[in-house]
C-alpha atoms as a PDB file:
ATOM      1  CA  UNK A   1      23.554  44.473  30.071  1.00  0.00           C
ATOM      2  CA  UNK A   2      24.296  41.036  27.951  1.00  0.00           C
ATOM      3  CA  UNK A   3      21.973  38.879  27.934  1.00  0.00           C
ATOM      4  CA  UNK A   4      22.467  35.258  28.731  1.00  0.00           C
ATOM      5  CA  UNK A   5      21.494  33.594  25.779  1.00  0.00           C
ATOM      6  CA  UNK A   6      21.882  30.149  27.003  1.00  0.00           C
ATOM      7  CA  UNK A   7      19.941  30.723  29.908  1.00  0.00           C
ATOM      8  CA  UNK A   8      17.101  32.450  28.224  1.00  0.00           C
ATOM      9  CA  UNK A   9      16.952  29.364  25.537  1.00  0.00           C
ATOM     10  CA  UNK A  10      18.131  26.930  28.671  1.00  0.00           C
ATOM     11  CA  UNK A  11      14.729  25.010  28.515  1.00  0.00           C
ATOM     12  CA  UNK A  12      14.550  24.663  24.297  1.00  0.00           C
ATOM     13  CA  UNK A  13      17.976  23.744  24.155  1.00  0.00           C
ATOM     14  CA  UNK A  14      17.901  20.957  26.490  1.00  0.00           C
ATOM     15  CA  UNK A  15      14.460  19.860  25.353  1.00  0.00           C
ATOM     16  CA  UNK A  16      16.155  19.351  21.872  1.00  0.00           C
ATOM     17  CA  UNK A  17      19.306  17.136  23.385  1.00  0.00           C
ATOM     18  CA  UNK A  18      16.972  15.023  25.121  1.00  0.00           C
ATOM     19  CA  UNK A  19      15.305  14.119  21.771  1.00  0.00           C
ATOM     20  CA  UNK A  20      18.320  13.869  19.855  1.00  0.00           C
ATOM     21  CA  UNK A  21      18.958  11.255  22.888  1.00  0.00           C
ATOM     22  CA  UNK A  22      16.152   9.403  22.525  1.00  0.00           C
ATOM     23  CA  UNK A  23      16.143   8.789  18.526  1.00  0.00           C
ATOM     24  CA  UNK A  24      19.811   7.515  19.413  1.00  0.00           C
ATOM     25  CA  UNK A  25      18.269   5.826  22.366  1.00  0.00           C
ATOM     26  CA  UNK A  26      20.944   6.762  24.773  1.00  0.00           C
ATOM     27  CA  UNK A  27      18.228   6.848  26.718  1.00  0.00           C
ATOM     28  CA  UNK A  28      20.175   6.962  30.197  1.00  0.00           C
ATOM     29  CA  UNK A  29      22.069  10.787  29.049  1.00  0.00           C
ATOM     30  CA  UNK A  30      17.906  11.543  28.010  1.00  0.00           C
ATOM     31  CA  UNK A  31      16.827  10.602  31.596  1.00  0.00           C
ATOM     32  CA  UNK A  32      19.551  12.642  33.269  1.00  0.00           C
ATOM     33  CA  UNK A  33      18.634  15.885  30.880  1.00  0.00           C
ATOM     34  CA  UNK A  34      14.599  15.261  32.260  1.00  0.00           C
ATOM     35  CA  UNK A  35      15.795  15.354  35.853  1.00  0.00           C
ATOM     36  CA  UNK A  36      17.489  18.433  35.347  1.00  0.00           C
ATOM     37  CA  UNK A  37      14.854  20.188  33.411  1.00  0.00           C
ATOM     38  CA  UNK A  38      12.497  18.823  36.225  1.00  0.00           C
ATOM     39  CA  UNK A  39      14.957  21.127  38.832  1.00  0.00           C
ATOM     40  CA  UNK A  40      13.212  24.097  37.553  1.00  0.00           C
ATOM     41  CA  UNK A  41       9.698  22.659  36.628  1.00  0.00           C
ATOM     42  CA  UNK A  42       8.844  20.220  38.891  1.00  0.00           C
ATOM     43  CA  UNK A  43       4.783  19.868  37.339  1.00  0.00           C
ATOM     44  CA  UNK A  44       5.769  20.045  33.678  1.00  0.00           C
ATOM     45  CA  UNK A  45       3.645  17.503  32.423  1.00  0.00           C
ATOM     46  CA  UNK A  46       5.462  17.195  29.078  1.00  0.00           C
ATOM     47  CA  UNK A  47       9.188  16.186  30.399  1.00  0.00           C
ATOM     48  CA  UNK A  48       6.767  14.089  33.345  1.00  0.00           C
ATOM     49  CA  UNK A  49       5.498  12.423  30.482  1.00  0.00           C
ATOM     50  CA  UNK A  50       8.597  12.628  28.447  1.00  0.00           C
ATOM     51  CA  UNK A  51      10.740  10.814  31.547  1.00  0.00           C
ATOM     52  CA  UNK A  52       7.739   8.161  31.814  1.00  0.00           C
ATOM     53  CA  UNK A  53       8.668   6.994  27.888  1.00  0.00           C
ATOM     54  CA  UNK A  54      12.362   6.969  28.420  1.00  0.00           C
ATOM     55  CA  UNK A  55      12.044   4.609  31.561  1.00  0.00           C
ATOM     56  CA  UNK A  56      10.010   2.165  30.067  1.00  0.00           C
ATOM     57  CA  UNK A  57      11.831   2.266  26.920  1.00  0.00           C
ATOM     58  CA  UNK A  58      15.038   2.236  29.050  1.00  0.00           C
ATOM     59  CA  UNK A  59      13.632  -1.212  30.428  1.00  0.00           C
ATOM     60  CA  UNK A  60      11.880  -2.600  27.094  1.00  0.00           C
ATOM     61  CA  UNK A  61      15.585  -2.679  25.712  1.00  0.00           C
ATOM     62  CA  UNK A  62      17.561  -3.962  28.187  1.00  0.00           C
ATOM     63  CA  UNK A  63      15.220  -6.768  28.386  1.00  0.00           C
ATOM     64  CA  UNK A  64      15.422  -6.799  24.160  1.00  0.00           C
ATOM     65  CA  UNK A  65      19.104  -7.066  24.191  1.00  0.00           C
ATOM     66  CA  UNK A  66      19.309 -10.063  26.654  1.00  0.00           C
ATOM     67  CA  UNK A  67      17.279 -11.963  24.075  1.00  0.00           C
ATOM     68  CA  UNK A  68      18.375 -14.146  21.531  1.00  0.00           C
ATOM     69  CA  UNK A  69      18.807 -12.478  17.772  1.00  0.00           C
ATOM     70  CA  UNK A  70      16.040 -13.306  15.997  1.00  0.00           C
ATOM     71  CA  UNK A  71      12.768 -12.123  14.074  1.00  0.00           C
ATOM     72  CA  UNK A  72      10.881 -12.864  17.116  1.00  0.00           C
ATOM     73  CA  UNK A  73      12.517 -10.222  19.674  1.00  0.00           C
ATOM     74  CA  UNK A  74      12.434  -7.564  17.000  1.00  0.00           C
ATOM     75  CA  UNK A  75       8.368  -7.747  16.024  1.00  0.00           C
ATOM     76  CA  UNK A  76       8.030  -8.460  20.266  1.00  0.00           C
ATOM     77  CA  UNK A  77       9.713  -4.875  20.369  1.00  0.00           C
ATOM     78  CA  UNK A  78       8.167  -3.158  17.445  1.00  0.00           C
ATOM     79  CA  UNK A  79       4.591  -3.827  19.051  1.00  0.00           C
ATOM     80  CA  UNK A  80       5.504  -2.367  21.638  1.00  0.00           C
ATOM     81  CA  UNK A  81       5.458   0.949  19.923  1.00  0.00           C
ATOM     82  CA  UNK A  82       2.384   2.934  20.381  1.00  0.00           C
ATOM     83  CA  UNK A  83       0.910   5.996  19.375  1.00  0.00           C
ATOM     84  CA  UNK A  84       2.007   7.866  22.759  1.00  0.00           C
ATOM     85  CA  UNK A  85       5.636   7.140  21.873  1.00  0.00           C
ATOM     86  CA  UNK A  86       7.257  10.029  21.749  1.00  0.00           C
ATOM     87  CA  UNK A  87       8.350  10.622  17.768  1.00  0.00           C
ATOM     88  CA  UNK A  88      12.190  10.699  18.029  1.00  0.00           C
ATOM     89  CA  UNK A  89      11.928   7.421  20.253  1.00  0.00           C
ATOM     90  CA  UNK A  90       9.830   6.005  18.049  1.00  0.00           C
ATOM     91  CA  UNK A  91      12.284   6.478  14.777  1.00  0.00           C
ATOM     92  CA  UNK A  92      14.791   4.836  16.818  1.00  0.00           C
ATOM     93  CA  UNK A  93      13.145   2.083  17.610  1.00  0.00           C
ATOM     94  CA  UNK A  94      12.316   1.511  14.150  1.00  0.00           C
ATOM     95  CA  UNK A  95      15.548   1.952  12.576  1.00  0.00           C
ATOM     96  CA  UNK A  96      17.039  -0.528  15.342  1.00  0.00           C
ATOM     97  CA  UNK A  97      14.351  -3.245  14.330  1.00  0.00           C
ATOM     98  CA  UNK A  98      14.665  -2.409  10.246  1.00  0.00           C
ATOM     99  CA  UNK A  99      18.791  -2.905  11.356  1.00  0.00           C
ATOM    100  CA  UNK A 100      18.177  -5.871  12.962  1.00  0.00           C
ATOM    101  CA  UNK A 101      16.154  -7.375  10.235  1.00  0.00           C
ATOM    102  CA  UNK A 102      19.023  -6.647   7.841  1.00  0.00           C
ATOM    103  CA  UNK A 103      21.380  -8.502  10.124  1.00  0.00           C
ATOM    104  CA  UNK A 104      19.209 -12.035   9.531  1.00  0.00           C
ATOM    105  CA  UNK A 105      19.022 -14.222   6.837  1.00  0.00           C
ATOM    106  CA  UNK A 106      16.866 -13.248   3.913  1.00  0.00           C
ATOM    107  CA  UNK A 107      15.219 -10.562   5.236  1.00  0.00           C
ATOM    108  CA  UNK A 108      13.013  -9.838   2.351  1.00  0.00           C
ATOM    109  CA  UNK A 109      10.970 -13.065   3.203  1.00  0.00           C
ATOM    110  CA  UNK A 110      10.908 -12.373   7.094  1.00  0.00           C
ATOM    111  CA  UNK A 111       7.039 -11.616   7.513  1.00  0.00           C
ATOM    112  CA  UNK A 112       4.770 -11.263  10.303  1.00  0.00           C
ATOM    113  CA  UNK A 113       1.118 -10.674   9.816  1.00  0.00           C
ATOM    114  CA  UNK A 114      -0.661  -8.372   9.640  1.00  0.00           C
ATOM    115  CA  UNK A 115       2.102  -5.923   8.600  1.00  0.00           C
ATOM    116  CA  UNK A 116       5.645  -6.926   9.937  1.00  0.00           C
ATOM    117  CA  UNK A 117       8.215  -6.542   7.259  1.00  0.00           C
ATOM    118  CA  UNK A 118      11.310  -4.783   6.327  1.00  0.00           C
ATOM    119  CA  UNK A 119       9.488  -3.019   3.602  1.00  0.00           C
ATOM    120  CA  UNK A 120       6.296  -1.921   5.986  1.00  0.00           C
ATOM    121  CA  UNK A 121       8.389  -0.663   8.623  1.00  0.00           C
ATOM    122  CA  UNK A 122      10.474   1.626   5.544  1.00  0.00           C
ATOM    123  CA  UNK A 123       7.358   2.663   4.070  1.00  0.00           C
ATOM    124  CA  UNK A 124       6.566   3.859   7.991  1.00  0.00           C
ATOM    125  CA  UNK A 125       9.661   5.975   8.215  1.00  0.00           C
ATOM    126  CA  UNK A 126       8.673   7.392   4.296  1.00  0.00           C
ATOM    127  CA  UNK A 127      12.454   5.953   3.361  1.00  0.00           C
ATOM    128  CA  UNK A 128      10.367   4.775  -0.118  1.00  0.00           C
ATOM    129  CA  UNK A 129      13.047   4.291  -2.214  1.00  0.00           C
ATOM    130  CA  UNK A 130      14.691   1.360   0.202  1.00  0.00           C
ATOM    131  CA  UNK A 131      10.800   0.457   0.951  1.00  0.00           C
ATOM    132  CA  UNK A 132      10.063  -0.374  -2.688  1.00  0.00           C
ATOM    133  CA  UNK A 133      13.585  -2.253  -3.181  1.00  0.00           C
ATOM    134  CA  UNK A 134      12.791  -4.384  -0.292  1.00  0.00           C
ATOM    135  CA  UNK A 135       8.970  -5.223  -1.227  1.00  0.00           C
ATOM    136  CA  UNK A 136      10.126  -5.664  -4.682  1.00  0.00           C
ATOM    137  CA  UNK A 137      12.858  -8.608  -3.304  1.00  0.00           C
ATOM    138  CA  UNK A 138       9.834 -10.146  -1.260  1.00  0.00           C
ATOM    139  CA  UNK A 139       7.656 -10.783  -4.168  1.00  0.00           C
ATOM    140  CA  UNK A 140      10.685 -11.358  -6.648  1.00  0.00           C
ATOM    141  CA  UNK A 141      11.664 -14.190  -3.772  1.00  0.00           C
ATOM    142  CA  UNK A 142       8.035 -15.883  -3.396  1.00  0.00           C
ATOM    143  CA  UNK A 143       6.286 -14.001  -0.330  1.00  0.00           C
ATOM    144  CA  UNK A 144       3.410 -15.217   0.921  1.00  0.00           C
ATOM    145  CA  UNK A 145       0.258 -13.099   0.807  1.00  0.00           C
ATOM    146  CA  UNK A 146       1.473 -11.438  -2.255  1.00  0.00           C
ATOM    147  CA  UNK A 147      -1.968  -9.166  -2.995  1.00  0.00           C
ATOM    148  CA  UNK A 148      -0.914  -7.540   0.440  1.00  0.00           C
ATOM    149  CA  UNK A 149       3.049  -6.587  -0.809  1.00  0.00           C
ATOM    150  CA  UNK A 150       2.187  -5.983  -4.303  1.00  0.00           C
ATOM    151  CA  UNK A 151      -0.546  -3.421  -2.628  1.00  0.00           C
ATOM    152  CA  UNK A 152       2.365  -1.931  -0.587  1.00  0.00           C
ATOM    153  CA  UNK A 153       4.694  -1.622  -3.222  1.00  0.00           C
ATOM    154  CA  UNK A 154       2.031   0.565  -5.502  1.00  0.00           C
ATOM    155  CA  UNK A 155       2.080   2.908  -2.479  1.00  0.00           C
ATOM    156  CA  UNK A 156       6.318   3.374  -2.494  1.00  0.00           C
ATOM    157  CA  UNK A 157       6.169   3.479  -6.489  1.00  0.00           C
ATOM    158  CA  UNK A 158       3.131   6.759  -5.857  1.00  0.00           C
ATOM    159  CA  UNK A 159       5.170   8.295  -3.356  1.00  0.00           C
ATOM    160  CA  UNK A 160       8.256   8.116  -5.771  1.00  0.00           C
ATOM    161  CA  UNK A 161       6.448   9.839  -8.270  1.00  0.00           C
ATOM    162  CA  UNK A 162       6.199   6.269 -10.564  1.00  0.00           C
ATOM    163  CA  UNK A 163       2.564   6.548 -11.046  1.00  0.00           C
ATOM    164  CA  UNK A 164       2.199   4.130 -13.772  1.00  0.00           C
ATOM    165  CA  UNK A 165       4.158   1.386 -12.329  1.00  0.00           C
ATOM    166  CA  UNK A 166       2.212   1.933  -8.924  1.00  0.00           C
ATOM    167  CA  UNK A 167      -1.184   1.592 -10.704  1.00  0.00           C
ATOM    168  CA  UNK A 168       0.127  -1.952 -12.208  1.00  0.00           C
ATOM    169  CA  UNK A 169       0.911  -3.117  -8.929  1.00  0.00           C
ATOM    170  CA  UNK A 170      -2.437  -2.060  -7.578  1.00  0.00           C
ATOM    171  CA  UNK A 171      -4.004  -3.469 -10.675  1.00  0.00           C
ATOM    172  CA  UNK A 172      -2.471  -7.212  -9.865  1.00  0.00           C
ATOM    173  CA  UNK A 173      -3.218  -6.799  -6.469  1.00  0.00           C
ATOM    174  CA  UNK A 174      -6.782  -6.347  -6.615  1.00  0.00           C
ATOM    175  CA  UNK A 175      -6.715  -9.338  -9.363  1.00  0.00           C
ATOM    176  CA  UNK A 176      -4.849 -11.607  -7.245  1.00  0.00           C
ATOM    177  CA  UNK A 177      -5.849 -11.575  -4.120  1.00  0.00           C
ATOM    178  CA  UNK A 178      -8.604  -8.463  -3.732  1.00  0.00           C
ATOM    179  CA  UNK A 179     -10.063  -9.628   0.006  1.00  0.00           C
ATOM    180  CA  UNK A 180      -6.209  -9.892   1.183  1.00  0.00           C
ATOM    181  CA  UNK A 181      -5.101  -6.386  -0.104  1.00  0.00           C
ATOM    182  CA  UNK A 182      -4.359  -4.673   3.132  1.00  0.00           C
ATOM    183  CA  UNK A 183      -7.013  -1.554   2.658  1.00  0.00           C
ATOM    184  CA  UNK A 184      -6.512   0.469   5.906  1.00  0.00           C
ATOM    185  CA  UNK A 185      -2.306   0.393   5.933  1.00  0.00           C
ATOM    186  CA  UNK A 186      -2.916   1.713   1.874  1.00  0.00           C
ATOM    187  CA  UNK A 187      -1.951   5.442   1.408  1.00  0.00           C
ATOM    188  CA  UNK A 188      -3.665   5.531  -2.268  1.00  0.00           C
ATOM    189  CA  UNK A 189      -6.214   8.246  -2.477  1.00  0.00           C
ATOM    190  CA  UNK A 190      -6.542   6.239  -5.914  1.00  0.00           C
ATOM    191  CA  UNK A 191      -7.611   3.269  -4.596  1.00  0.00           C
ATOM    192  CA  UNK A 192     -10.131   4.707  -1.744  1.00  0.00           C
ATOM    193  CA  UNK A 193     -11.591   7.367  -3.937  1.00  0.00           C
ATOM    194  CA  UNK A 194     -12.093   4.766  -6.638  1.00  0.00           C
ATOM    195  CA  UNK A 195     -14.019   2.476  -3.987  1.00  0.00           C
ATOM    196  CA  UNK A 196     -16.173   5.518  -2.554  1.00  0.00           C
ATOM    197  CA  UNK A 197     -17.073   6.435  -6.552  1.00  0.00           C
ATOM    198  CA  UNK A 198     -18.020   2.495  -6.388  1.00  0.00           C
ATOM    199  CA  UNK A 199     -20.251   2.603  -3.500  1.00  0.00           C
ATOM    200  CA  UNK A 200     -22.165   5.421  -4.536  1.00  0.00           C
ATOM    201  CA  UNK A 201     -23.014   4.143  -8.055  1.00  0.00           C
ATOM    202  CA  UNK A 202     -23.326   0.004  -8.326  1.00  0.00           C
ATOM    203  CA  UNK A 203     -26.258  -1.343  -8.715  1.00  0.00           C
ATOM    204  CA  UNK A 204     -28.314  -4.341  -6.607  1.00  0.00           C
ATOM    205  CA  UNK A 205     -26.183  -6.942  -8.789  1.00  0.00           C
ATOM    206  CA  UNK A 206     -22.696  -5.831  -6.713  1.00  0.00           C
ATOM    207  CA  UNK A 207     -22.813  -6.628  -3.290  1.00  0.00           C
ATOM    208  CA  UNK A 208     -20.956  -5.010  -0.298  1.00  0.00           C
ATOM    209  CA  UNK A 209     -18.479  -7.370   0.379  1.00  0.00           C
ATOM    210  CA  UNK A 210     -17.745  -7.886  -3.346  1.00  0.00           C
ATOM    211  CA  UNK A 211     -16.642  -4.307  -4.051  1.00  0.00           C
ATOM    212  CA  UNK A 212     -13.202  -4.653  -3.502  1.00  0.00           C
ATOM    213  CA  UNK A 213     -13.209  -7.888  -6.516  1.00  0.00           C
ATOM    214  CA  UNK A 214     -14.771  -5.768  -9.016  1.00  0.00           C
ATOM    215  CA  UNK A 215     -12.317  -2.695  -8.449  1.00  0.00           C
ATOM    216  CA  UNK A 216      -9.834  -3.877 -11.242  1.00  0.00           C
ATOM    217  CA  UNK A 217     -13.269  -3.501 -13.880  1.00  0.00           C
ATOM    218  CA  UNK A 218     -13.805  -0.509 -11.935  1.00  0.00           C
ATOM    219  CA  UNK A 219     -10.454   1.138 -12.497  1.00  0.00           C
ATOM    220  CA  UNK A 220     -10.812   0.518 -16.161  1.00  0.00           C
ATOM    221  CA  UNK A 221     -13.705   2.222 -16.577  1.00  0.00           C
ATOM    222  CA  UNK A 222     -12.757   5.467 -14.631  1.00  0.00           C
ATOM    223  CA  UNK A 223      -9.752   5.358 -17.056  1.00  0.00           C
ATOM    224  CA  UNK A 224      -7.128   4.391 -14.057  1.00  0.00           C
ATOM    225  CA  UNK A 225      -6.400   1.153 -14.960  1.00  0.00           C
ATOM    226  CA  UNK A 226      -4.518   0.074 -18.459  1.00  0.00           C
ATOM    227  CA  UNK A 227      -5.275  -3.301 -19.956  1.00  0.00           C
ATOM    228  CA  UNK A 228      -2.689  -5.730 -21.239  1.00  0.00           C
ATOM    229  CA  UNK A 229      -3.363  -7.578 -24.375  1.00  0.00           C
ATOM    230  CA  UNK A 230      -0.185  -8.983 -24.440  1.00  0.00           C
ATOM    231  CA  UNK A 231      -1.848 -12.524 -23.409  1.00  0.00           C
ATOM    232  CA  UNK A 232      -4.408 -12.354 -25.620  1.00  0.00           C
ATOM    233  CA  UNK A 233      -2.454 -11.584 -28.538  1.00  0.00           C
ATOM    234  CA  UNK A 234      -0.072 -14.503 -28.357  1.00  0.00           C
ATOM    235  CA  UNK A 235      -3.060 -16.840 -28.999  1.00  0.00           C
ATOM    236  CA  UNK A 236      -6.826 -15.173 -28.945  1.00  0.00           C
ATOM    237  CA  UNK A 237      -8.268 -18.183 -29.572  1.00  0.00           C
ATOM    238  CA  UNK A 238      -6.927 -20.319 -26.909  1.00  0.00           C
ATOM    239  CA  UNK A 239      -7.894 -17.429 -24.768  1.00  0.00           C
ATOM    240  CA  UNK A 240     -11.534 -17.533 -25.624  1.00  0.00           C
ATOM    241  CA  UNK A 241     -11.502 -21.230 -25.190  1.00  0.00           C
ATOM    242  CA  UNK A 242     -10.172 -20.700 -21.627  1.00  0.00           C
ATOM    243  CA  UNK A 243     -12.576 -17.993 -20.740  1.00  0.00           C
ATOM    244  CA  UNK A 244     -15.675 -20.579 -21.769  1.00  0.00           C
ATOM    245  CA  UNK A 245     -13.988 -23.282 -19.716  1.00  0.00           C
ATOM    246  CA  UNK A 246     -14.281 -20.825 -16.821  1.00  0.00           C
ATOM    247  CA  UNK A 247     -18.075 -20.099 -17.475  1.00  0.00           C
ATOM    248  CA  UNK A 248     -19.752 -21.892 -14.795  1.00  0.00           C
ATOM    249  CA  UNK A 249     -16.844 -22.982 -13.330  1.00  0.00           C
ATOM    250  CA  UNK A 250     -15.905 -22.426  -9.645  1.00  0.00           C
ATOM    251  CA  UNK A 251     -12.331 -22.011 -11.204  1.00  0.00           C
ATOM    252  CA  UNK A 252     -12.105 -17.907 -11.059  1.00  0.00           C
ATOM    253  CA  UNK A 253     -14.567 -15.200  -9.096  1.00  0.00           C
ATOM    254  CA  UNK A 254     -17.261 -13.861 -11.670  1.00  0.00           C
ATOM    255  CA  UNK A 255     -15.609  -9.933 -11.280  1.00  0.00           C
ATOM    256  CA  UNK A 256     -12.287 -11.786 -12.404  1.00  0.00           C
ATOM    257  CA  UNK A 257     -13.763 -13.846 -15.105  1.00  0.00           C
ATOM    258  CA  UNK A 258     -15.539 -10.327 -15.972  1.00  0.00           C
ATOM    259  CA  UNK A 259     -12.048  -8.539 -16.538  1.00  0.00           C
ATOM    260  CA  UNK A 260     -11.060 -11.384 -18.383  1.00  0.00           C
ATOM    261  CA  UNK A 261     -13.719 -10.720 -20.873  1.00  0.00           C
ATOM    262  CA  UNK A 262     -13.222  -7.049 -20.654  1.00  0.00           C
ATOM    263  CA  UNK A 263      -9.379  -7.988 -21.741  1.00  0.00           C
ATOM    264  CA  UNK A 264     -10.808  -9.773 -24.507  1.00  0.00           C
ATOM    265  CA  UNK A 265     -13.492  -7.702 -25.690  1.00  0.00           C
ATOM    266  CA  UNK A 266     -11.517  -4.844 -25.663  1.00  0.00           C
ATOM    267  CA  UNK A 267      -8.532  -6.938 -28.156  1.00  0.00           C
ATOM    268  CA  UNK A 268     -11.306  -7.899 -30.226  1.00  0.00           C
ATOM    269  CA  UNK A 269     -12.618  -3.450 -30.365  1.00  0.00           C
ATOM    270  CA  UNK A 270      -9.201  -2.396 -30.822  1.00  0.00           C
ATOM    271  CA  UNK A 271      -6.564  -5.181 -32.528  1.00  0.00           C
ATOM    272  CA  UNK A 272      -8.232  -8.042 -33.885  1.00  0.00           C
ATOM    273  CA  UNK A 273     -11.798  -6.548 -34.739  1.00  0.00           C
ATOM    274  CA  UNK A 274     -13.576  -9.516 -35.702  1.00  0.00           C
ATOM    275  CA  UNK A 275     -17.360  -7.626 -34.769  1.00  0.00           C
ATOM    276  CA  UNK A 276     -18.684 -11.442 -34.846  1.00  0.00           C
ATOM    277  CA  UNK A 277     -16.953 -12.113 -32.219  1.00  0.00           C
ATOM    278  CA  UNK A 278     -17.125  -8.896 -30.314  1.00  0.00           C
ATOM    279  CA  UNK A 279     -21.060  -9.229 -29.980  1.00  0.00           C
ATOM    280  CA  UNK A 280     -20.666 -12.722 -28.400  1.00  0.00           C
ATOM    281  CA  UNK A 281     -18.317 -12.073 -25.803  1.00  0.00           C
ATOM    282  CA  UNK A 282     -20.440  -8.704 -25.215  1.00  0.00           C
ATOM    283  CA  UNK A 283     -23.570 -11.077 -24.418  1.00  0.00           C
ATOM    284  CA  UNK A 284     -21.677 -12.932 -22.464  1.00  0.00           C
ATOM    285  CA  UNK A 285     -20.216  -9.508 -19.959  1.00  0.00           C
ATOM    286  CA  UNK A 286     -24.164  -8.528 -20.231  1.00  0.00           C
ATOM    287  CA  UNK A 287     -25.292 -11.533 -19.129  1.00  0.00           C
ATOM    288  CA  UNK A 288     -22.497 -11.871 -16.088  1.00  0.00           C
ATOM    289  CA  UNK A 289     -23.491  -8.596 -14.546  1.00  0.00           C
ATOM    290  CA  UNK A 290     -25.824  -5.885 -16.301  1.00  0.00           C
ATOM    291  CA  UNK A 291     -24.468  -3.113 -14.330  1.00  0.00           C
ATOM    292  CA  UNK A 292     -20.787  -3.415 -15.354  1.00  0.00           C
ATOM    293  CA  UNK A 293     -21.780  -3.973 -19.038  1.00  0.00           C
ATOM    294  CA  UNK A 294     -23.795  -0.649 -19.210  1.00  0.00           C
ATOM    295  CA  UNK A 295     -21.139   1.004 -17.910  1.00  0.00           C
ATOM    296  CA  UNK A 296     -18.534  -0.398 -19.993  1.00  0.00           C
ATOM    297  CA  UNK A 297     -20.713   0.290 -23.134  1.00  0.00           C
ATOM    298  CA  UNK A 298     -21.268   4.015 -21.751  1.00  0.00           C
ATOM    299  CA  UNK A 299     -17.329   4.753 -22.264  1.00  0.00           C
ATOM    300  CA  UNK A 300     -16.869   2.406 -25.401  1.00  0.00           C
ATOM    301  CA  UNK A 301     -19.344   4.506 -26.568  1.00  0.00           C
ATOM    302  CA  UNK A 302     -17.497   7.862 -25.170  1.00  0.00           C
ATOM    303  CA  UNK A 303     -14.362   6.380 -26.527  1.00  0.00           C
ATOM    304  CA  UNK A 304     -15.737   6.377 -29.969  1.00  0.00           C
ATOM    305  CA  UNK A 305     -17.107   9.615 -30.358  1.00  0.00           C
ATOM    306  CA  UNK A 306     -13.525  11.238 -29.451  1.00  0.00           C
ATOM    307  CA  UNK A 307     -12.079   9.102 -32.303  1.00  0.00           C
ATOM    308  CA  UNK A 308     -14.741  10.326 -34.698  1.00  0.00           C
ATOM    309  CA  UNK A 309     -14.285  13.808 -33.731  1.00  0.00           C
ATOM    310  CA  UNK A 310     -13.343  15.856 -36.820  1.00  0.00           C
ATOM    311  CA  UNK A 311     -10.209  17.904 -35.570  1.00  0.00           C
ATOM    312  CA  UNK A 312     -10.038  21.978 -35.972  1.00  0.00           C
ATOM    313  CA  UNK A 313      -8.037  23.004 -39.049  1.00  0.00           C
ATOM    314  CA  UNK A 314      -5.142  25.049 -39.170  1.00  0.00           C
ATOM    315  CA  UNK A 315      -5.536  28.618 -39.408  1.00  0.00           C
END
């Protein structure tokens, strides 16, 4: 006897359809497939809970599109989203809001906090490529609360496989604005592991709540981080003079002023070498915060020793 493939598969199949239905939210042809699958399983808890979703998704949008286009109707409907919506659903709300963005003027600069923006909602869907493109157009066009996007944007760089480019935009984000950096929305195992590695080891002189302003030192010294010198190249001297114009000054945080000197100590090591100088601005990271300076002259030290070590000779 043949079997009746359709029949035996009846329940997948339709299943299926109704999803396909509800990522294109044609959500009235995914209400009619529920009823029908409820024919034969009146109790199923899944298409009773499936059905539940598409009705009040059914009504969210009717009421959405009787709104006036605007930002303001699209983040209304995006919050609506929770984690019970069903997955399919979900991606279609999101790629009707991320449409509806596009549709409005500058969209790159259309932000709602804590995390409402073109690029967010990308980096949501794992679309990175369009994610970073659209956070890099938000800082490019003067966004606000630029330690947040610049933190986003290392995240779509990582996932592209552009480590080094993502670790720069970490790096300025933790030097421009550490406390705004959004920490829980961040994917970077980089980033939490090197705050964990933090936590376990600083000393009495870092507190708590200043972790997250010394994590651009911090980076350096777990070899994550690459300094620029470009700045202090063009004129060292002018940079020095800054740096002891900031001393006592309520002009930059002391873990910023700290990197500074790090930047400048390290020119001074590696490209200028004037030792004179070197054991002055030294004193000066020793006397900011002991901790950091031991540490720093723990892998100096370390750094040293691999220069100095006499390579095997060929055979």
């Amino acid at each position: 006897m043949q079997l009746d493939l359709f029949s035996d598969n009846r329940h997948t199949i339709l299943m299926n359809e109704a999803g396909e239905m509800l990522e294109a939210l044609d959500l009235e042809k995914a209400l009619a497939i529920y009823a029908d699958l409820l024919k034969d399983a009146p109790g199923d808890r899944t298409i009773l809970q499936l059905q539940s979703s598409a009705r009040e998704w059914r009504d969210n949008l009717s009421v959405f599109h009787g709104l006036p286009v605007g930002s303001g109707p699209l983040h209304d409907l995006w919050l609506k989203l929770t984690d019970d919506t069903p997955p399919p659903l979900a991606a279609g709300v999101l790629r009707l809001v991320i449409g509806g963005l596009k549709k409005l003027h500058g969209p790159e600069l259309i932000y709602i906090h804590p995390r409402f923006h073109i690029g967010t909602l990308l980096l949501a869907q794992e679309r990175y490529a369009e994610a970073e493109t659209w956070l890099a157009r938000a800082l490019d066009g003067g966004i606000d609360e630029r330690a947040r996007f610049l933190g986003w944007r290392g995240d779509a760089l990582m996932s592209l496989g552009d480590t080094g480019k993502a670790r720069e935009c970490w790096l300025a984000a933790f030097l421009e604005g550490p406390r705004s950096v959004d920490l829980p929305s961040l994917n970077s195992r980089l980033i939490h592991n090197l705050l964990i590695s933090l936590e376990s080891e600083r000393g009495d002189e870092i507190d708590e709540d200043e972790m997250v302003c010394w994590l651009p030192v911090w980076g350096w010294l777990q070899g994550e981080f690459v300094l620029s010198m470009e700045e202090v190249a063009a004129d060292h001297g002018a940079f020095a003079a800054s740096l002891e114009k900031s001393v006592g000054s309520r002009g930059m945080t002391a873990p910023r002023l700290w990197f500074e000197y790090l930047r400048y100590a390290e020119y001074l090591r590696t490209v200028f070498r004037n030792d004179r100088e070197l054991v002055r601005a030294r004193r000066r990271m020793r006397d900011m915060n002991g901790f950091m300076f031991d540490r720093y002259m723990e892998k100096v030290r370390g750094l040293a020793l691999t220069a100095h070590k006499p390579r095997n000779m060929p055979k």
